[in-house]
Protein backbone atom coordinates (compact mmCIF):
# COMPACT_ATOMS: atom_id res chain seq x y z
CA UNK A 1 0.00 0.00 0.00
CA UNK A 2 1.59 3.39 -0.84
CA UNK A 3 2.00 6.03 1.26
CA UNK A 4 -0.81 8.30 0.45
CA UNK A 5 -3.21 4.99 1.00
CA UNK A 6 -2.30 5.30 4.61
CA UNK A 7 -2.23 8.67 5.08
CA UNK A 8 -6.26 8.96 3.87
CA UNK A 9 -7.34 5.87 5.67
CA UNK A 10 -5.76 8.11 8.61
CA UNK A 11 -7.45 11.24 7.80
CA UNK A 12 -10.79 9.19 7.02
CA UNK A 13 -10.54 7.65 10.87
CA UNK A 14 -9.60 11.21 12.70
CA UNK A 15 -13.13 12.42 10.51
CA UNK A 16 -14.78 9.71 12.16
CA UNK A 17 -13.54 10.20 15.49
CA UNK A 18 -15.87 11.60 18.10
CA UNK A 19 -14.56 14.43 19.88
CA UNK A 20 -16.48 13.91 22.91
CA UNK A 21 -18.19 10.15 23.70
CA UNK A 22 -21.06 10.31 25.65
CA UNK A 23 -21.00 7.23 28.07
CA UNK A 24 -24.73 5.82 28.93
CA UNK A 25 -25.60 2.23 30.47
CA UNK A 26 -28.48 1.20 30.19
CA UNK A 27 -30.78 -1.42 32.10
CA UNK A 28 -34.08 -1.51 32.45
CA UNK A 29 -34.90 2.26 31.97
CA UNK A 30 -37.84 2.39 29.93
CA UNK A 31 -39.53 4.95 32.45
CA UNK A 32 -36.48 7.50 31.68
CA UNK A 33 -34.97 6.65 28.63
CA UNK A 34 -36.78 9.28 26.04
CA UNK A 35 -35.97 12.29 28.44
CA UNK A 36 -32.59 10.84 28.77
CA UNK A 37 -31.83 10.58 24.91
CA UNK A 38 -34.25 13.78 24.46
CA UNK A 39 -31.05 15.36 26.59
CA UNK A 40 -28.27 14.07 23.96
CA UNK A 41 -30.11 15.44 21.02
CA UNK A 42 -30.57 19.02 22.28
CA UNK A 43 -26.84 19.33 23.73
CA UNK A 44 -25.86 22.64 22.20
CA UNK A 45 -21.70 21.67 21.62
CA UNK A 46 -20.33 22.53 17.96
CA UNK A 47 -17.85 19.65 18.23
CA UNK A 48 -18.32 16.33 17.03
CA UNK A 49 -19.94 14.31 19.00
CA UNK A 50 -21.20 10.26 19.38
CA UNK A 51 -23.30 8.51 22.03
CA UNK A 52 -22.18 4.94 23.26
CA UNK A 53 -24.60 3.05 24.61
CA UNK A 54 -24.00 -0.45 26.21
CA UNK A 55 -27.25 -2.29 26.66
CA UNK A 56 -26.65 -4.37 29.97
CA UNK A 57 -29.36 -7.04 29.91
CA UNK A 58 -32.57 -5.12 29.97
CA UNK A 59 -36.18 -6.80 30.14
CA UNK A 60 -38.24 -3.80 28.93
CA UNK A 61 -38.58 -1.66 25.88
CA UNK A 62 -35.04 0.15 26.74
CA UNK A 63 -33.86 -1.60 23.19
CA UNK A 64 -36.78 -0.33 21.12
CA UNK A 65 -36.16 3.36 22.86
CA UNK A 66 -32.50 3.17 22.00
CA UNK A 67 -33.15 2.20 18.18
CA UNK A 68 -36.03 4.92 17.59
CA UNK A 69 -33.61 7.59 19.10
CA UNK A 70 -30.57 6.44 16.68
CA UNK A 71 -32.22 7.74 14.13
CA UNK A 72 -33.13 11.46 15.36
CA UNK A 73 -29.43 11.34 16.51
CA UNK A 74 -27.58 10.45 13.31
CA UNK A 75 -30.07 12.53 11.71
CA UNK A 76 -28.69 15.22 13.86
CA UNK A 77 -24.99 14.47 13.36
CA UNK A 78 -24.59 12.52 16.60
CA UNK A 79 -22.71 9.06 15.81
CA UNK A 80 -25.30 6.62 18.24
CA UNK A 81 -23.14 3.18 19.25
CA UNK A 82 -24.82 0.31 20.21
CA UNK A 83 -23.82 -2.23 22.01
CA UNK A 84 -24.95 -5.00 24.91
CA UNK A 85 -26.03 -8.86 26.08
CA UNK A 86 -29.00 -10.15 27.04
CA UNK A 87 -27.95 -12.70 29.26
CA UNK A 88 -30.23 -13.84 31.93
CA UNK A 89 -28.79 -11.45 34.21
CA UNK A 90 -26.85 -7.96 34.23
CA UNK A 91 -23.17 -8.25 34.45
CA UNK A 92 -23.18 -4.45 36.69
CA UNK A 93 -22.98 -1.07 36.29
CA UNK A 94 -19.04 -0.95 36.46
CA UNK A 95 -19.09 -3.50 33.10
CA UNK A 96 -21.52 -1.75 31.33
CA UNK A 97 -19.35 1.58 31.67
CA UNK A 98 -16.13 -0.01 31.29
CA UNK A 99 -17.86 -1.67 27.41
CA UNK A 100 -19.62 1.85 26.62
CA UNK A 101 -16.30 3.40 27.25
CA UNK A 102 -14.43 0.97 24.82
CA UNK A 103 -16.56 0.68 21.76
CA UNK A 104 -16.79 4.66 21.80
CA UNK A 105 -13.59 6.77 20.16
CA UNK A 106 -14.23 10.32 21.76
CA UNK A 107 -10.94 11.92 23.24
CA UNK A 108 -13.23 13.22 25.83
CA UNK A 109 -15.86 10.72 28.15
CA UNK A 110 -19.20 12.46 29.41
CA UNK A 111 -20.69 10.25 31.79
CA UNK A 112 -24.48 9.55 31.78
CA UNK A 113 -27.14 7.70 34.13
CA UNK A 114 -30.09 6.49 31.80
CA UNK A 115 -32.57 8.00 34.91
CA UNK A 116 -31.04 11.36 34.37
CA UNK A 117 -31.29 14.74 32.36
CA UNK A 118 -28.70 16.86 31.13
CA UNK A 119 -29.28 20.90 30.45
CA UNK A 120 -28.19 21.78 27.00
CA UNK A 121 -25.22 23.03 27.58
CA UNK A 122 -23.40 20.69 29.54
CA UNK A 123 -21.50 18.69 27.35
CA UNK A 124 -19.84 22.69 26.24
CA UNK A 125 -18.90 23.72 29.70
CA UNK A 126 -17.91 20.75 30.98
CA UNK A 127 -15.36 20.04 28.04
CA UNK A 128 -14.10 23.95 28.30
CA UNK A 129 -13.08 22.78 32.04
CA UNK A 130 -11.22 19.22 30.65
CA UNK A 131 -9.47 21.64 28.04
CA UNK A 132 -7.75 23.67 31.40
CA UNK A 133 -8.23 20.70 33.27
CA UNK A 134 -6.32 17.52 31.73
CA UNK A 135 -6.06 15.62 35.12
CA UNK A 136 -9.46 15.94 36.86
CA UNK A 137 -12.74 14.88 36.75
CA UNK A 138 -14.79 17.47 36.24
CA UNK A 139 -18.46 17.50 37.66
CA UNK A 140 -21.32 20.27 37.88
CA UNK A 141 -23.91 21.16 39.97
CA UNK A 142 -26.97 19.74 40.11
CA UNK A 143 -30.75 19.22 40.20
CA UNK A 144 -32.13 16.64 42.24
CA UNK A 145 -35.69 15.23 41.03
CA UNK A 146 -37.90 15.38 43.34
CA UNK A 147 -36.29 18.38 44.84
CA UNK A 148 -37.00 17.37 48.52
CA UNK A 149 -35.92 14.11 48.26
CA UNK A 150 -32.35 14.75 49.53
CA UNK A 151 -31.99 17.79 50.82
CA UNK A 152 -28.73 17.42 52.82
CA UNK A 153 -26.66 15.56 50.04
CA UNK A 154 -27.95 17.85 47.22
CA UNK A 155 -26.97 21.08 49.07
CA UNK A 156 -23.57 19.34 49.99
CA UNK A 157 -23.24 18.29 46.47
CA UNK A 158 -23.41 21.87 45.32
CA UNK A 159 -21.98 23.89 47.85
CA UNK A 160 -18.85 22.37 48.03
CA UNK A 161 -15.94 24.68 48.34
CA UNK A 162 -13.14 24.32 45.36
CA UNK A 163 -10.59 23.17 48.10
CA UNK A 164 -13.73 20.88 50.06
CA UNK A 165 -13.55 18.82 46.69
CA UNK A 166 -10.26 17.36 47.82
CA UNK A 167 -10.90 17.64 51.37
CA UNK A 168 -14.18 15.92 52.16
CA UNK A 169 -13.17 13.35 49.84
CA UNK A 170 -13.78 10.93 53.37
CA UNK A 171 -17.10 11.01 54.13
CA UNK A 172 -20.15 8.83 53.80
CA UNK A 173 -21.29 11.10 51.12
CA UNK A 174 -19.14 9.43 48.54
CA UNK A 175 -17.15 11.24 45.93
CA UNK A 176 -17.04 14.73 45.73
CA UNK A 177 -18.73 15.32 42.56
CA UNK A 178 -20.73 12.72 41.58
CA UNK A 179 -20.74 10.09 39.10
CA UNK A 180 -23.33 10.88 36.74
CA UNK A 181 -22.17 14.47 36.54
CA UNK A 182 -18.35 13.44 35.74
CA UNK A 183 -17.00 14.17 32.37
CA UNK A 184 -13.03 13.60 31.53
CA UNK A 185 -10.25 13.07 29.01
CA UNK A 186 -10.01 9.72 27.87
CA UNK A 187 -6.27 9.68 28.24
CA UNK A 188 -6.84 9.88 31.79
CA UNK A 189 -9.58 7.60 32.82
CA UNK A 190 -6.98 5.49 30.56
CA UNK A 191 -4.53 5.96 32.91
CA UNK A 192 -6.95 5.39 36.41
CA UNK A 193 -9.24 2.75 34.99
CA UNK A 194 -10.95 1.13 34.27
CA UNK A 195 -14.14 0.96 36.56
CA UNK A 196 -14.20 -2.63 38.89
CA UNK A 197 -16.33 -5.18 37.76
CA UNK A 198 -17.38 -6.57 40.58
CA UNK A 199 -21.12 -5.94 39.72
CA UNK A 200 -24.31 -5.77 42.16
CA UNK A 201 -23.19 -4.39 45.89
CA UNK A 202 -19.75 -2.97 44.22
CA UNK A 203 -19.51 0.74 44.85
CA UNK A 204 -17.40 0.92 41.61
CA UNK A 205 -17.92 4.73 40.95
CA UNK A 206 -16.54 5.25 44.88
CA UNK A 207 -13.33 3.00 43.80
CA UNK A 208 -12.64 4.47 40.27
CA UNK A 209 -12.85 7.76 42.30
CA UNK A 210 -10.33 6.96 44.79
CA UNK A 211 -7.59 5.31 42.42
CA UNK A 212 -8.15 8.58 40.68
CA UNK A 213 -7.03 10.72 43.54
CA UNK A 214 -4.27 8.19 44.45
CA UNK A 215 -2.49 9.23 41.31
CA UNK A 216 -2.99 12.85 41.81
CA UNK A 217 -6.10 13.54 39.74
CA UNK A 218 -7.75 17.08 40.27
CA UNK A 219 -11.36 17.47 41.43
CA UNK A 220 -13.32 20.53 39.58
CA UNK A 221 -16.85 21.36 39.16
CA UNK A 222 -18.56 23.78 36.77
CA UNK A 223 -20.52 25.72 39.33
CA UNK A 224 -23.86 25.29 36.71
CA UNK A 225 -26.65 23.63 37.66
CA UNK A 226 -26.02 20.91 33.98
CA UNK A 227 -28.00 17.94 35.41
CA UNK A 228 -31.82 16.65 36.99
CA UNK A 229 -30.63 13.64 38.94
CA UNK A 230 -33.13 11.80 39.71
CA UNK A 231 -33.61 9.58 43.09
CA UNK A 232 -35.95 6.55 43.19
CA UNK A 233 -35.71 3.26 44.64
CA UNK A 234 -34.47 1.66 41.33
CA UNK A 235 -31.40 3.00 41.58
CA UNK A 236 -28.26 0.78 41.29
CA UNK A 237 -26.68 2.75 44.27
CA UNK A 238 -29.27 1.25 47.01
CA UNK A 239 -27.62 -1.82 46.41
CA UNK A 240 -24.79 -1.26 47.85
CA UNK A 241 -24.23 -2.00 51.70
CA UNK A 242 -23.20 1.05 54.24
CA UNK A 243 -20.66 -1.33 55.88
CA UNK A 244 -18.82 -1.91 52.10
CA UNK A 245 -19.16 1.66 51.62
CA UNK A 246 -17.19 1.94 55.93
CA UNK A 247 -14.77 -0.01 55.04
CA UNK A 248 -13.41 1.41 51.87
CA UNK A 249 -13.89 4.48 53.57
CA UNK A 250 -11.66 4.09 56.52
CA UNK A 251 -9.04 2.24 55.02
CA UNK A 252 -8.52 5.45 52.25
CA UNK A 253 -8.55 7.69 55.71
CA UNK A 254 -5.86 5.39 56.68
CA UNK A 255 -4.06 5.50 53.54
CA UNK A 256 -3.94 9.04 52.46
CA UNK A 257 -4.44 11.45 55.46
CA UNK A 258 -3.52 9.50 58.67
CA UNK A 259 0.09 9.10 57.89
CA UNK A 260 0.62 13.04 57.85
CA UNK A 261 -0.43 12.99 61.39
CA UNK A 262 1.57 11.73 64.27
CA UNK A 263 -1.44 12.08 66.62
CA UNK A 264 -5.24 13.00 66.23
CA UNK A 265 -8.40 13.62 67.88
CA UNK A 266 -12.00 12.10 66.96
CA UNK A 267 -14.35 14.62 67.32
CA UNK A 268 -17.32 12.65 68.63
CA UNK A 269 -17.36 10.69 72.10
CA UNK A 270 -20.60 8.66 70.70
CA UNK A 271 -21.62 5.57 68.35
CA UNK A 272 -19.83 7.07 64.98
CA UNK A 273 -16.37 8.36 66.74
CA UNK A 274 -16.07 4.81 68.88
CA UNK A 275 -16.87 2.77 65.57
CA UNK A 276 -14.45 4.72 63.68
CA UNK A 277 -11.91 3.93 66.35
CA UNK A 278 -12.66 0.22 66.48
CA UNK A 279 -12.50 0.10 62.58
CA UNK A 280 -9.04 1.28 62.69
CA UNK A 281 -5.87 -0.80 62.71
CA UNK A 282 -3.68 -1.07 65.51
CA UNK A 283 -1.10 1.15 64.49
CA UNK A 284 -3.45 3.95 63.79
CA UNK A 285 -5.59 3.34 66.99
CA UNK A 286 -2.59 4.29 68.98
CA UNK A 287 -2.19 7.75 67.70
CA UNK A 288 -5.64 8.33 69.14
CA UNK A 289 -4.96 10.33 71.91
CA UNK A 290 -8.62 11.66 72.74
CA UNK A 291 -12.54 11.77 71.77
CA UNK A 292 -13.70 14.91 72.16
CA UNK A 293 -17.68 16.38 72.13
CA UNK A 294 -20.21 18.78 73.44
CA UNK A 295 -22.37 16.10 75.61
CA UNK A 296 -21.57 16.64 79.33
CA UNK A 297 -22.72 13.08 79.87
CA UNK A 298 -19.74 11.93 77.77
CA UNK A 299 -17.44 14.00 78.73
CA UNK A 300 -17.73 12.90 82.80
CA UNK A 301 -17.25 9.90 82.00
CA UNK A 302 -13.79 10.21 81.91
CA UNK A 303 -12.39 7.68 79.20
CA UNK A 304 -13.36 5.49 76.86
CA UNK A 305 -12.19 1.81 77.42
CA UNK A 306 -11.47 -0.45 74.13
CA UNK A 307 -13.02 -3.76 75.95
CA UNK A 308 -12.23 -5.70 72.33
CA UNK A 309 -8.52 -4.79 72.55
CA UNK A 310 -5.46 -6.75 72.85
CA UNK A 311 -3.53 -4.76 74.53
CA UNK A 312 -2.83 -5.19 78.12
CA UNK A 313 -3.73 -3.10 79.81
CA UNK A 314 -7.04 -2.09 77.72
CA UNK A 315 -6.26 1.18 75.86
CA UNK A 316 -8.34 4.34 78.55
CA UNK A 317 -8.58 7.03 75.85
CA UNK A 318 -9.81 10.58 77.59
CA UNK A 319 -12.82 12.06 76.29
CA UNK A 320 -12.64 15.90 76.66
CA UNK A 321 -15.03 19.07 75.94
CA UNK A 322 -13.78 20.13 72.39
CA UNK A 323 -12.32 23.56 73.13
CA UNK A 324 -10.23 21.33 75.47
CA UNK A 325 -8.98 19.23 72.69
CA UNK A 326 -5.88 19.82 70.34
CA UNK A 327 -6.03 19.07 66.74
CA UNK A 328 -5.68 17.60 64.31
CA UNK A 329 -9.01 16.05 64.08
CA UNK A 330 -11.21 13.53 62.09
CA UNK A 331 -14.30 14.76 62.94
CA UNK A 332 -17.15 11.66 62.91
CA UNK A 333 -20.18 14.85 63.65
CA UNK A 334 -23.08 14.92 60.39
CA UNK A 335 -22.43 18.45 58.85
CA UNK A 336 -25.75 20.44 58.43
CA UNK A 337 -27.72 18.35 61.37
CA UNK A 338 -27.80 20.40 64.26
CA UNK A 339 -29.48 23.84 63.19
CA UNK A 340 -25.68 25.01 62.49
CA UNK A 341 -24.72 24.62 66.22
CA UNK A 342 -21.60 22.23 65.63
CA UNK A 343 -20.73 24.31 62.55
CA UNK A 344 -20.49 27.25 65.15
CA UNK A 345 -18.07 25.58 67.29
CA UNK A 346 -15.81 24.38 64.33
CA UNK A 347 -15.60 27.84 62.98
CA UNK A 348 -14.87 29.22 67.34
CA UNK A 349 -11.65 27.01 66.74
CA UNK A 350 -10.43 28.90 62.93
CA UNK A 351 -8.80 25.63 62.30
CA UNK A 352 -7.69 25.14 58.59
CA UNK A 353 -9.71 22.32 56.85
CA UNK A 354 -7.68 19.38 55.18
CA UNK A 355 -4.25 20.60 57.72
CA UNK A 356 -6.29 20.64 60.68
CA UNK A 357 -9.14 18.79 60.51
CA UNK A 358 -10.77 16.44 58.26
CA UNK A 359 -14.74 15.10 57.73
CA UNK A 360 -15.39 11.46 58.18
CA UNK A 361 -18.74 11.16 58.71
């Protein structure tokens, strides 16, 4: 073949090349899936763009849905990819994503839940921010459907400060920015990925998240509201158990922040502060040197005694008012639960977040 042969087969692929691959997929989602794919079609980006959709054993009409909408998308200049099984069961979330990603060709992944909505302009911003931002994973605010569902996590979600995206990375809230709002380069989920495939009860967004920061990926989010996330109880993420979530948790606390800190307080004398203690190894129990809280109760008490250590003699840690405390902290106290009370004190101490003190709970 001569030279110029190779060069336009070349060209031709780059033409066909997606500049940004949406990621969707999809089981069971008949209820969602027009306003989903009604989202694709009205994005407002100039670039190219395809949609790769990995079909993971769905029962309903999601196939039909998918097929109708290929056409309004090509017709509309939106490469549609198709691909799936329909195996007696569905293989998970984490291998549905991890096939969407790899049929599709974008140099740019925009992650999709078929239950959600994007605005029309979110596949634009977000891509402006991957341009700057090579490294991260960038996310957006969002809209939660219906709006009262989740108060708490919606507002935490979106009032995140820039730096409280890397430090808050520890609590039960999960990563964050959130999955379905995460859009990135290729080249890098390349490089962190690909998503576990562990399936049902595998909190594989959680993991990808955490490798991710591990090798010193940025967090940003477009502070535009570019998404209705919807909550119901079909949800893949109610399938996954609080003490799976725990354990990953506190072993990443372990990993990435304890180490900087030769000794630290838990700020809560009560259930969450002694199960955080009693979840942590050995070596990292000992640089426990107090609980610390508001509850008069507790603090009289005196000490807390580890009855399932052991050590001889049983490890007596003090439990202290908090202005009695010294930091650093991991602080095991539900942000936005006590009419901004606790918030109060925190702020009394003008501690530095992330150097200081960190949130676990």
């Amino acid at each position: 073949m001569s030279g110029a042969g190779v060069g336009g087969a070349s060209e031709e692929r780059q033409a066909m090349q997606a500049h940004v691959s949406i990621i969707l997929p999809v089981h069971n989602a008949e209820p969602w899936l027009d306003e989903c794919l009604r989202s694709v079609l009205q994005q407002d980006f100039e670039g190219t763009m395809e949609l790769s959709v990995f079909n993971d054993a769905s029962k309903d009409k999601s196939g039909a849905i998918i097929e109708k909408w290929r056409v309004k998308l090509e017709d509309s200049g939106v490469h549609v990819i198709i691909g799936g099984h329909d195996s007696p069961s569905p293989r998970g979330v984490g291998y549905a994503k991890n096939q969407a990603v790899a049929q599709s060709s974008g140099s740019y992944l925009c992650f999709l839940d078929s239950d959600d909505v994007m605005m029309p302009q979110r596949v634009r911003l977000q891509h402006e921010a991957a341009v700057q931002h090579p490294s991260s994973i960038i996310g957006c605010r969002v809209r939660r459907d219906p709006p009262n569902s989740t108060e708490r996590y919606t507002r935490w979600i979106n009032q995140l400060t820039p730096e409280q995206l890397l430090t808050q990375v520890f609590t039960s809230n999960g990563p964050t920015v959130i999955m379905p709002t995460w859009f990135c380069s290729r080249a890098w989920f390349s490089h962190v990925g690909p998503f576990n495939e562990g399936g049902q009860g595998v909190p594989e967004d959680l993991l990808f998240f955490y490798e991710h920061l591990r090798k010193g990926g940025g967090v940003i989010r477009v502070d535009q509201s570019l998404l209705l996330y919807r909550h119901h109880p079909q949800a893949a993420t109610h399938c996954v158990l609080e003490t799976t979530i725990w354990t990953h948790r506190v072993r990443f606390l372990e990993e990435q922040a304890l180490p900087r800190w030769a000794a630290f307080t838990i700020w809560n004398a009560g259930k969450q502060g002694r199960r955080l203690y009693r979840s942590l190894t050995a070596g990292s129990q000992r640089k426990v040197v107090a609980f610390c809280d508001v509850d008069e109760n507790k603090i009289r008490k005196g000490f807390y005694c580890h009855e399932d250590s052991q050590e001889r003699p049983k490890p007596r840690i003090p439990i202290l008012h908090f202005r009695a405390a010294r930091p650093p902290f991991v602080i095991c106290v539900k942000l936005d639960l006590t009419g901004g009370a606790f918030e109060d004190n925190l702020r009394s101490l003008h501690l530095q977040e992330g150097q200081d003190f960190l949130h676990f709970s």
